[in-house]
C-alpha atoms as a PDB file:
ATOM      1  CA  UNK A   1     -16.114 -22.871   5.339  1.00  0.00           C
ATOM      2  CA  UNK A   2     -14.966 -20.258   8.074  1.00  0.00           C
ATOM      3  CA  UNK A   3     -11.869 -18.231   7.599  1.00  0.00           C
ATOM      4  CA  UNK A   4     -11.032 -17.360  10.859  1.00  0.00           C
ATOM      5  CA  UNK A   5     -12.337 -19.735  14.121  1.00  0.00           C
ATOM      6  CA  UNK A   6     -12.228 -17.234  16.798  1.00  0.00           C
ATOM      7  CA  UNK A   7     -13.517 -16.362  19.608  1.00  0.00           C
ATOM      8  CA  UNK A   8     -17.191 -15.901  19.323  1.00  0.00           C
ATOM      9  CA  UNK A   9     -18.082 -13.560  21.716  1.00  0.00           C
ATOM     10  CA  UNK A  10     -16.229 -10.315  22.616  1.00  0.00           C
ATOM     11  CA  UNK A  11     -15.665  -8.255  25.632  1.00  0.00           C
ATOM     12  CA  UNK A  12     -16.980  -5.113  26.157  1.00  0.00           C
ATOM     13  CA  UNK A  13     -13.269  -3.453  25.684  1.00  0.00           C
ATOM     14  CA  UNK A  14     -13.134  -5.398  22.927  1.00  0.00           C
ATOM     15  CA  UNK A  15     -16.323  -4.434  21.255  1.00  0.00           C
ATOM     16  CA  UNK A  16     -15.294  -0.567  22.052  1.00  0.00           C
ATOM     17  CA  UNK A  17     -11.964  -0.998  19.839  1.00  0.00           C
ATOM     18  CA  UNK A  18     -14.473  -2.118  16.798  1.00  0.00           C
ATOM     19  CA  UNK A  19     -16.757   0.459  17.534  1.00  0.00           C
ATOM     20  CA  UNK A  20     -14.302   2.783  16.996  1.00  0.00           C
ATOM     21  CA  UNK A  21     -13.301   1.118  13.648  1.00  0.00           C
ATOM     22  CA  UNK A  22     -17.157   0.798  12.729  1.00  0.00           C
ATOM     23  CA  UNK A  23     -17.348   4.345  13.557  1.00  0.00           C
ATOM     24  CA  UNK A  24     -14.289   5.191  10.607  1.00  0.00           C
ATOM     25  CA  UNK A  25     -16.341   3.009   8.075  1.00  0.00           C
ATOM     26  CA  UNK A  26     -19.873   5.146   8.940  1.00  0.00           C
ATOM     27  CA  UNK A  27     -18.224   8.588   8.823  1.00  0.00           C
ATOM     28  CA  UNK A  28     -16.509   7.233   5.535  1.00  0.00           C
ATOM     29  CA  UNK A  29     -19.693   6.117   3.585  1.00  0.00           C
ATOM     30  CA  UNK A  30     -21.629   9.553   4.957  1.00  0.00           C
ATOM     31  CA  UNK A  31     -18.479  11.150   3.221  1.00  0.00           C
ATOM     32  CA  UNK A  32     -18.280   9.020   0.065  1.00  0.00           C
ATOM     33  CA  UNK A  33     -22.149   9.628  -0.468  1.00  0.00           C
ATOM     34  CA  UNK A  34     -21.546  13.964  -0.747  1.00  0.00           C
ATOM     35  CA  UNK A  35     -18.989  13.030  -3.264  1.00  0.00           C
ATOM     36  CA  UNK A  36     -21.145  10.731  -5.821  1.00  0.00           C
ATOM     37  CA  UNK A  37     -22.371  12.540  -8.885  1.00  0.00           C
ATOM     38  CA  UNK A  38     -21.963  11.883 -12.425  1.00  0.00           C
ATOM     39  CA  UNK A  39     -18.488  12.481 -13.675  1.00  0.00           C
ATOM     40  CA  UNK A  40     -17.175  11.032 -10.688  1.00  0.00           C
ATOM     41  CA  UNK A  41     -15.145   7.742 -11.467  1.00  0.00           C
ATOM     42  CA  UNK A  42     -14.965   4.784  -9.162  1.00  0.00           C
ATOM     43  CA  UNK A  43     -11.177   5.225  -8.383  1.00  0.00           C
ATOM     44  CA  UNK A  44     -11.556   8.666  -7.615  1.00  0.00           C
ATOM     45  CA  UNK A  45     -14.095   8.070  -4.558  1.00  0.00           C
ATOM     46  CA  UNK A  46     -11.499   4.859  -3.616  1.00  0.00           C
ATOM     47  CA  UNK A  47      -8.703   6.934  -3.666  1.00  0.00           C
ATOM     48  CA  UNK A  48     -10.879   9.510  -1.584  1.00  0.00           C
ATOM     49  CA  UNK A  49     -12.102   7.004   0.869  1.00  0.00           C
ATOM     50  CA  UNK A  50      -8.289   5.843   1.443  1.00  0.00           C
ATOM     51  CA  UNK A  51      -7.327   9.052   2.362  1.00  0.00           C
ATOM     52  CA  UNK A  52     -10.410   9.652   4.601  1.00  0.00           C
ATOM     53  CA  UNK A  53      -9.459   6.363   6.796  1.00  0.00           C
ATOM     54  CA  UNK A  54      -5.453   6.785   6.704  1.00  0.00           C
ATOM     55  CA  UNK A  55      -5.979  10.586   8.417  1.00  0.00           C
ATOM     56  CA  UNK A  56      -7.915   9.172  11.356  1.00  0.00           C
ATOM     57  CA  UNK A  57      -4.995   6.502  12.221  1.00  0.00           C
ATOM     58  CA  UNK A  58      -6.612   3.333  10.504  1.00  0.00           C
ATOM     59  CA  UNK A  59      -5.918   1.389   8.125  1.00  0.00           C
ATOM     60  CA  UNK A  60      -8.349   0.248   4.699  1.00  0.00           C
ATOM     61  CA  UNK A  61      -8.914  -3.853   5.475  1.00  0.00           C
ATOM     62  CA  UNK A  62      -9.498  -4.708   1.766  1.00  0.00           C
ATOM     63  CA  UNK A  63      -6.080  -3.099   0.972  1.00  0.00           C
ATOM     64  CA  UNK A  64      -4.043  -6.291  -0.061  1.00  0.00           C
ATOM     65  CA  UNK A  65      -6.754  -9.057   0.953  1.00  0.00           C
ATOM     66  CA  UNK A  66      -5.447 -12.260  -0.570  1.00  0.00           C
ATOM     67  CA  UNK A  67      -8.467 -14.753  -1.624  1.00  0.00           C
ATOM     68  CA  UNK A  68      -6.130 -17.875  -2.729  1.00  0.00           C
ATOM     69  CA  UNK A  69      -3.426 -16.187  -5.055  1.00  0.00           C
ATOM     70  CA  UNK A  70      -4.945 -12.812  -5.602  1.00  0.00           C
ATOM     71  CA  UNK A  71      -4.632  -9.947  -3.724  1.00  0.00           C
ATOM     72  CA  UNK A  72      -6.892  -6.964  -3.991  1.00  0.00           C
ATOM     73  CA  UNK A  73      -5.020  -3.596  -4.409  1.00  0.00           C
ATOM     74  CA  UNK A  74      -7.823  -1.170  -3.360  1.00  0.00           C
ATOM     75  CA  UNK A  75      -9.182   0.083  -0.474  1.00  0.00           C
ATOM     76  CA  UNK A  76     -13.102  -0.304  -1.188  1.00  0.00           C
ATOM     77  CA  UNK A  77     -15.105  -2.594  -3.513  1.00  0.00           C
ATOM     78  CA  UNK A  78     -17.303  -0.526  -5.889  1.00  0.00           C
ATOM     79  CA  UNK A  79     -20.046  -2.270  -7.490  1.00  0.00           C
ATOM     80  CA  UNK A  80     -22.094  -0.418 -10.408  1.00  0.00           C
ATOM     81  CA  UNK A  81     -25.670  -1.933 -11.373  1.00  0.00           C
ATOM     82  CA  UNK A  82     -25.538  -5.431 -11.623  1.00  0.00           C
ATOM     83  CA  UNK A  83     -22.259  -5.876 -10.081  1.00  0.00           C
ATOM     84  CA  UNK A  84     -23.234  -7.528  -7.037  1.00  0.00           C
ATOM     85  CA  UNK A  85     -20.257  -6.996  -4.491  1.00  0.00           C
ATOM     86  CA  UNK A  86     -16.340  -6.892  -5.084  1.00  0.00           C
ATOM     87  CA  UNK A  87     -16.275  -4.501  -7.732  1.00  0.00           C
ATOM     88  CA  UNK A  88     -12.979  -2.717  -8.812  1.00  0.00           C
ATOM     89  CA  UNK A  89     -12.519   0.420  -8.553  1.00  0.00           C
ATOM     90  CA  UNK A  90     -11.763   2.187 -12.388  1.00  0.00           C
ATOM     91  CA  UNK A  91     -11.656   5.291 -14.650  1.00  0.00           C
ATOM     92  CA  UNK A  92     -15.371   4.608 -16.139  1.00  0.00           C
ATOM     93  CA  UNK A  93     -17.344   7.765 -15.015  1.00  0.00           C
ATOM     94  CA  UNK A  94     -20.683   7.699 -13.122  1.00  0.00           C
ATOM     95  CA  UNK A  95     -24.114   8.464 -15.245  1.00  0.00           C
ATOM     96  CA  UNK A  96     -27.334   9.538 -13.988  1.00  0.00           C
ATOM     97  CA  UNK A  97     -29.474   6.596 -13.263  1.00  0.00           C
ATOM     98  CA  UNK A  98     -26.461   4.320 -11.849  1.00  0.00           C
ATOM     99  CA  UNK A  99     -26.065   2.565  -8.549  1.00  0.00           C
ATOM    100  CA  UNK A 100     -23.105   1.962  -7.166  1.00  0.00           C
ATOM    101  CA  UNK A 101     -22.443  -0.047  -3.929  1.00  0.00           C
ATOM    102  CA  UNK A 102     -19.688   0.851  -1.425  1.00  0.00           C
ATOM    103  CA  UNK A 103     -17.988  -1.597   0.041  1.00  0.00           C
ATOM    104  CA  UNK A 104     -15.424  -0.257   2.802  1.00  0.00           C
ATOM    105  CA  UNK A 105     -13.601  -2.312   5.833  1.00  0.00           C
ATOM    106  CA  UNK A 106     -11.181  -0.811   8.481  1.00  0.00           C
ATOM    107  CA  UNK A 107      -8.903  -1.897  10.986  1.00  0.00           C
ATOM    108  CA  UNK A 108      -7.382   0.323  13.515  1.00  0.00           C
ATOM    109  CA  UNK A 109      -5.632  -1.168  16.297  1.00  0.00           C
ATOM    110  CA  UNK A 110      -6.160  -4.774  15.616  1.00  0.00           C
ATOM    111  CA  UNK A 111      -9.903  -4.567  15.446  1.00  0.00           C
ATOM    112  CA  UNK A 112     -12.491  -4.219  12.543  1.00  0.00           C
ATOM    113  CA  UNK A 113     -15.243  -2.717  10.986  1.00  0.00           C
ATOM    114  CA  UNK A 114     -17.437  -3.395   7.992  1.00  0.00           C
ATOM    115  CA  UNK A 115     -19.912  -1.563   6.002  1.00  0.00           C
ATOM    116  CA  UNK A 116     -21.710  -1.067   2.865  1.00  0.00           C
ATOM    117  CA  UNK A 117     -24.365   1.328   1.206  1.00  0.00           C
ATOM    118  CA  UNK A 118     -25.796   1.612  -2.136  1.00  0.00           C
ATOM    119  CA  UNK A 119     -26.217   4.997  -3.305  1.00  0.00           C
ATOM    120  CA  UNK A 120     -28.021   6.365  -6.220  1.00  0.00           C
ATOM    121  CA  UNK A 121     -26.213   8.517  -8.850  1.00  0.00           C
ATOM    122  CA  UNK A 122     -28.786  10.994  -9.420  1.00  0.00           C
ATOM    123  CA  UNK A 123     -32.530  10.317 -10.384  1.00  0.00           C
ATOM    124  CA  UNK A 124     -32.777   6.672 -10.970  1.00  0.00           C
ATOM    125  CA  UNK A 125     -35.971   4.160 -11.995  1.00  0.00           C
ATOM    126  CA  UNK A 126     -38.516   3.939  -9.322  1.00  0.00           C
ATOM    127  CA  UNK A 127     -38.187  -0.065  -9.558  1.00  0.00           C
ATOM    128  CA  UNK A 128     -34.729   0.216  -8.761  1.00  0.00           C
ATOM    129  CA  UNK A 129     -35.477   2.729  -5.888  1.00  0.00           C
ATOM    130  CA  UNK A 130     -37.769   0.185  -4.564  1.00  0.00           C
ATOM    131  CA  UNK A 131     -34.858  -2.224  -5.057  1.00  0.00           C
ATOM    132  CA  UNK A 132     -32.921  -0.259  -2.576  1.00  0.00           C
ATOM    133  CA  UNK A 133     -35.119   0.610  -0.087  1.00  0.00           C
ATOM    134  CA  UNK A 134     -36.596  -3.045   0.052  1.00  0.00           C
ATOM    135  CA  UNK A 135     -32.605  -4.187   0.937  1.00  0.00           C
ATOM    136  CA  UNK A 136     -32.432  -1.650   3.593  1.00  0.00           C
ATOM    137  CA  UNK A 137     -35.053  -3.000   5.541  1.00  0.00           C
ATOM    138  CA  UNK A 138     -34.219  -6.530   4.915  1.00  0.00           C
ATOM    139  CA  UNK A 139     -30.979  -5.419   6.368  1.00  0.00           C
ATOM    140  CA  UNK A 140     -32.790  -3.672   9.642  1.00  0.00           C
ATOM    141  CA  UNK A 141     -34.838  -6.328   9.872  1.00  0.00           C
ATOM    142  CA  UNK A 142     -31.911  -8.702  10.501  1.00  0.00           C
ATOM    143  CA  UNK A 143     -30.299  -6.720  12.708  1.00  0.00           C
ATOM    144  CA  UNK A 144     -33.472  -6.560  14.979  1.00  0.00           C
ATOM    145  CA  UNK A 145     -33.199 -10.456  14.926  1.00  0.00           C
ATOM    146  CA  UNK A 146     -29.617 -10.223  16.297  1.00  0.00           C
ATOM    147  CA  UNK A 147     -31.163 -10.585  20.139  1.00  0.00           C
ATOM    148  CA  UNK A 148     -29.360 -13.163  23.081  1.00  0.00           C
ATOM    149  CA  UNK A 149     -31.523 -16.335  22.930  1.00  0.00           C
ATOM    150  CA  UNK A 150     -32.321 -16.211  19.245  1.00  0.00           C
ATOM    151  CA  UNK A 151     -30.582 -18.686  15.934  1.00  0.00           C
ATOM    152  CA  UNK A 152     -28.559 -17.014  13.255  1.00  0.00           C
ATOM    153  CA  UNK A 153     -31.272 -18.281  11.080  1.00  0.00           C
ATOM    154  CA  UNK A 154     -34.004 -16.249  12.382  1.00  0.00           C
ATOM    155  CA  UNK A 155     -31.629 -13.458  11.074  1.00  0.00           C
ATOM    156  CA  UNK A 156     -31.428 -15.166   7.660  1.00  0.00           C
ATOM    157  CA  UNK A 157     -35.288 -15.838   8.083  1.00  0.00           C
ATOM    158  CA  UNK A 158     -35.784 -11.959   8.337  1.00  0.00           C
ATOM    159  CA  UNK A 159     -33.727 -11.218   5.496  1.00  0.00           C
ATOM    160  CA  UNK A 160     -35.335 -13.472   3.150  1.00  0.00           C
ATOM    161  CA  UNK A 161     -38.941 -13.216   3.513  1.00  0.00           C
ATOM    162  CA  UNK A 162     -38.894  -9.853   3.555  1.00  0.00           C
ATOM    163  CA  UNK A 163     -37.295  -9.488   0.549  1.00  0.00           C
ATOM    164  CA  UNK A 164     -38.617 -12.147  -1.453  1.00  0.00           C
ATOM    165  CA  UNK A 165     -42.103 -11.119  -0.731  1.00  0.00           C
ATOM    166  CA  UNK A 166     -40.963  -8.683  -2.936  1.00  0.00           C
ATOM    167  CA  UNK A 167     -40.320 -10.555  -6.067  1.00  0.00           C
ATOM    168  CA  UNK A 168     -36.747 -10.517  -5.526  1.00  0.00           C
ATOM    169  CA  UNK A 169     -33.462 -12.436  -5.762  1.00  0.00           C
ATOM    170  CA  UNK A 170     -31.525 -13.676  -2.627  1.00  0.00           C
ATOM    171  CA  UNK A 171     -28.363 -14.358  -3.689  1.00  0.00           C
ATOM    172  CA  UNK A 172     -26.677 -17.613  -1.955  1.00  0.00           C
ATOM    173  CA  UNK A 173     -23.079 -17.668  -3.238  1.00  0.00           C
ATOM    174  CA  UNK A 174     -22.456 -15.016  -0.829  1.00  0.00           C
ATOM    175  CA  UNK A 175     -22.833 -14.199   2.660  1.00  0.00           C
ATOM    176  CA  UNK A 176     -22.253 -12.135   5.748  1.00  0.00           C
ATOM    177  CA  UNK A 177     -19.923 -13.195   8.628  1.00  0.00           C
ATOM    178  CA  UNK A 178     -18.689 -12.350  11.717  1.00  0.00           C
ATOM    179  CA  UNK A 179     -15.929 -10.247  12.575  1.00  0.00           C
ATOM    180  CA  UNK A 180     -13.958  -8.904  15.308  1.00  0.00           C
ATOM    181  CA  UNK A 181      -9.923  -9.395  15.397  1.00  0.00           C
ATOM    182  CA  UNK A 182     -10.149 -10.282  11.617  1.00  0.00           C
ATOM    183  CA  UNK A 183     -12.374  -9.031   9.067  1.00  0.00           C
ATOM    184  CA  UNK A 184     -13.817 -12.369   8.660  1.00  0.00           C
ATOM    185  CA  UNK A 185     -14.535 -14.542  11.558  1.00  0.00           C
ATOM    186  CA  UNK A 186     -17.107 -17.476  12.337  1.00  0.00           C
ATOM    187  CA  UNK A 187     -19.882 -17.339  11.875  1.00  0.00           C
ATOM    188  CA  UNK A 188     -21.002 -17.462   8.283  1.00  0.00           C
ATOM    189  CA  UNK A 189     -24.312 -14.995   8.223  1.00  0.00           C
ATOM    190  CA  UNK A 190     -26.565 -16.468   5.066  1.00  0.00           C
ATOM    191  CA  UNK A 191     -28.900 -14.331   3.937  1.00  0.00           C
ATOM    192  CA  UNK A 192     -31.548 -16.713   3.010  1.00  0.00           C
ATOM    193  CA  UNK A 193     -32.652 -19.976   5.550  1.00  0.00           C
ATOM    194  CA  UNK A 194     -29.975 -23.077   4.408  1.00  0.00           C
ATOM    195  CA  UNK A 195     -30.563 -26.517   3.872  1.00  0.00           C
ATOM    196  CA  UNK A 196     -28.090 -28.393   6.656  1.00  0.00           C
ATOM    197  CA  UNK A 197     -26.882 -30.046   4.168  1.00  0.00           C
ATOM    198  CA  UNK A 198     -24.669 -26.498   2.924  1.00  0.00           C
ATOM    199  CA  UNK A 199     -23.010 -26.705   6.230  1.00  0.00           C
ATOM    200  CA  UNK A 200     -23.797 -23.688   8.085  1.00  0.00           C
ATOM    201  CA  UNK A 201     -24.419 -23.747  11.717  1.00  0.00           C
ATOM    202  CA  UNK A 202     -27.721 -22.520  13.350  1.00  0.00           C
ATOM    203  CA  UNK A 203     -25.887 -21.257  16.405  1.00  0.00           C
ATOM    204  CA  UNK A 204     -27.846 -19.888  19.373  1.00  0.00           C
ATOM    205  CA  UNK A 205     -27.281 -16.247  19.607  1.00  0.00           C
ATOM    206  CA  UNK A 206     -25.400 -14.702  22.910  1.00  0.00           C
ATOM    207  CA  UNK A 207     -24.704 -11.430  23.710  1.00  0.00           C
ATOM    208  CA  UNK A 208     -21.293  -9.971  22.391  1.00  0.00           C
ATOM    209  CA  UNK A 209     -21.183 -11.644  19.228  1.00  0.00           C
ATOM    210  CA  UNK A 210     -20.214  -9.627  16.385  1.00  0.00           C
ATOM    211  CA  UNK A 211     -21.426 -10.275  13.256  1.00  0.00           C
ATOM    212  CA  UNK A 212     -21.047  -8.370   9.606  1.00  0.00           C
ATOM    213  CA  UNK A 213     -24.735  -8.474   8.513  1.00  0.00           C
ATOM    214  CA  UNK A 214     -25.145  -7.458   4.603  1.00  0.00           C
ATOM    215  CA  UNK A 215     -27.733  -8.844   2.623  1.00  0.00           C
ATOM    216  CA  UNK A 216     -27.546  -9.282  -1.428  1.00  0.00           C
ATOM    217  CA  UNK A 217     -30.350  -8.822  -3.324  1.00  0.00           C
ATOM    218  CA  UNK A 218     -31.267  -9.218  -6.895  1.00  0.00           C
ATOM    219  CA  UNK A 219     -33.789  -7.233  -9.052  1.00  0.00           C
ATOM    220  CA  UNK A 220     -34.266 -10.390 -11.163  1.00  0.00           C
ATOM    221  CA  UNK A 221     -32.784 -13.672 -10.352  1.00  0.00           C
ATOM    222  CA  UNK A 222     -30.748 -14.675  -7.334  1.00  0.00           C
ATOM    223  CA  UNK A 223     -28.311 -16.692  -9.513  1.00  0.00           C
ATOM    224  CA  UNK A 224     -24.864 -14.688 -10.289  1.00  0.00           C
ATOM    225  CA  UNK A 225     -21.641 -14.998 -12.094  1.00  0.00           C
ATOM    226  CA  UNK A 226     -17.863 -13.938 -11.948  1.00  0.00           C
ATOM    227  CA  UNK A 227     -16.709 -11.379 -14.381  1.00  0.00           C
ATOM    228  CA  UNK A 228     -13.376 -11.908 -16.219  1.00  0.00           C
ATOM    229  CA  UNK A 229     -11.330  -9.993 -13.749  1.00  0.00           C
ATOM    230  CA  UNK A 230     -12.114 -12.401 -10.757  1.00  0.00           C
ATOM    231  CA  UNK A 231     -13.189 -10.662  -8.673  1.00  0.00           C
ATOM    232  CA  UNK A 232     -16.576  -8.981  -9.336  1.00  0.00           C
ATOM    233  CA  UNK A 233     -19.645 -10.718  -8.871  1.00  0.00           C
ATOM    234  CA  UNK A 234     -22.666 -10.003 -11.757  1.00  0.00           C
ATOM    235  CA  UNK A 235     -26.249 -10.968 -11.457  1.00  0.00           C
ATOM    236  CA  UNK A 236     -27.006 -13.839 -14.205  1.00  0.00           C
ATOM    237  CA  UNK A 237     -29.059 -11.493 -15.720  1.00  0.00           C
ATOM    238  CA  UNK A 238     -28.129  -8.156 -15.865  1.00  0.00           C
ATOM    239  CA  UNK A 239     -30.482  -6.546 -13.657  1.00  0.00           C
ATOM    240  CA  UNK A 240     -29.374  -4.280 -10.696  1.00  0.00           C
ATOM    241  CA  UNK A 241     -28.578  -5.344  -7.156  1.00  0.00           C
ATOM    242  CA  UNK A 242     -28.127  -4.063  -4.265  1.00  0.00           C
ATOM    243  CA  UNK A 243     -26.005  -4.290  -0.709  1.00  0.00           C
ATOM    244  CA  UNK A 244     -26.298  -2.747   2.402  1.00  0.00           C
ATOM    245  CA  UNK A 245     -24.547  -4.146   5.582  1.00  0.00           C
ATOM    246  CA  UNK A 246     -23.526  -3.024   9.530  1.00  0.00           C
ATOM    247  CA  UNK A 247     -21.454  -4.008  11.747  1.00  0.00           C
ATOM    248  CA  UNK A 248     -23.190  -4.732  14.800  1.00  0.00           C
ATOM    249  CA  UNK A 249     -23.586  -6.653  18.411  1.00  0.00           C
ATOM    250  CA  UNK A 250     -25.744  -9.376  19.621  1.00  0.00           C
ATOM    251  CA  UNK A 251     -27.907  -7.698  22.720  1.00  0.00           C
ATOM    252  CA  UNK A 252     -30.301  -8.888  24.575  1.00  0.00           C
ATOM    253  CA  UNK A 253     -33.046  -6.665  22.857  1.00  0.00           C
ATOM    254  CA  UNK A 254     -31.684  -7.120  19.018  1.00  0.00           C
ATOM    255  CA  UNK A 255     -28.303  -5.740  17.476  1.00  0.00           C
ATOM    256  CA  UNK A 256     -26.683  -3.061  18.594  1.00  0.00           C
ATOM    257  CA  UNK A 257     -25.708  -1.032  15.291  1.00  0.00           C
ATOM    258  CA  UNK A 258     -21.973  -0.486  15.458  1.00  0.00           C
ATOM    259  CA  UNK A 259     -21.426   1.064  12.158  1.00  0.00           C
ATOM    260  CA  UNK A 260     -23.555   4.267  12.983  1.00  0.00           C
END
């Protein structure tokens, strides 16, 4: 269930060290996003991003995260049209019409920061535009749920309503979490509202919880699979998804965007 039990909700001098982190992963994906074009391979824009967050003093988080007993030896995940999340980065050149979703943690000083984007690679089909934009919102729409006095399900609520109303996939494998101290924390941050029975926790929101919030969403179905390397997560069906996620803090108005 949770990788890390820690402590839920952080100190203001806490929450400055991550928004310091947060602010590394923002300034990286607005840099990452002048450098997408086709021609451009996925390794290329990892290998830029390392260097971007090694010159400001931090260090990449997905850099040599173990899951069991492998270890992931980049420092983003790229995911190209239906990869879902944890893509690896390779020598495959971008085309007009892909997506590709950035996936990009950092620590710097013992504190973290986590964000994602999906960017288009060129001109790309309206329905996959709408794809994008639709998991954008979802994504602000959670965020404004993030308020002191609210569940984590009302973020999940947000998330999945919106975007379903939309004809469209929410996967459940996969979900956001907290984060502070370590990349992942408690709590785990569904995107869609759980049975109890799947053992997530409907915790009342307070103010200075931090929470990664980073919906997944399918053009087609919300099942998914694992590709043969492990690590990157496909849609069942080939169609494109998309992943957007912030950083952020539980206020008393909604969350408090650290990853700006």
């Amino acid at each position: 269930m949770f990788r890390n039990a820690t402590k839920l909700i952080k100190s203001e001098s806490e929450i400055a060290k991550m928004r310091v982190s947060s602010h590394i992963v923002a300034e990286c994906l607005n840099y990452i996003e002048t450098l997408i074009k086709p021609g451009v391979t996925p390794l290329e824009l990892d290998l830029a991003a390392e260097k971007f967050i090694t010159e400001r003093g931090a260090y990449p988080a997905f850099k040599g995260y173990k899951v069991g007993r492998q270890t992931f030896q980049y420092s983003a995940c790229i995911s190209l049209n239906d990869a879902v999340v944890h893509g690896i980065p390779n020598n495959t050149p971008l085309k007009e019409g892909d997506v590709i979703s950035f996936d990009v943690g950092v620590e710097k000083d013992g504190w973290f920061g986590d964000g994602a984007w999906t960017f288009a690679v060129g001109k790309i089909a309206p329905a996959t535009e709408q794809l994008l934009q639709v998991t954008r919102e979802s994504l602000l729409l959670g965020v404004a749920r993030a308020r002191a006095g609210a569940r984590l399900f009302d973020i999940s609520e947000a998330i999945q309503d919106y975007c379903e109303s939309h004809g469209y996939g929410v996967v459940r494998e996969l979900v956001g979490h907290g984060i502070g101290s370590h990349l992942h924390e408690d709590p785990q941050v569904p995107n869609y509202v759980p049975e109890h029975s799947e053992g997530f926790v409907n915790l009342e929101l307070k103010e200075g919880m931090t929470l990664a919030i980073e919906p997944m969403i399918n053009m087609g179905t919300a099942r998914v699979k694992t590709a043969k390397d492990k690590w990157t997560v496909l849609t069942a069906d080939g169609k494109p998804s998309a992943h957007f996620e912030h950083t952020i803090v539980v206020r008393r108005d909604g969350g408090e965007i650290l990853t700006k």
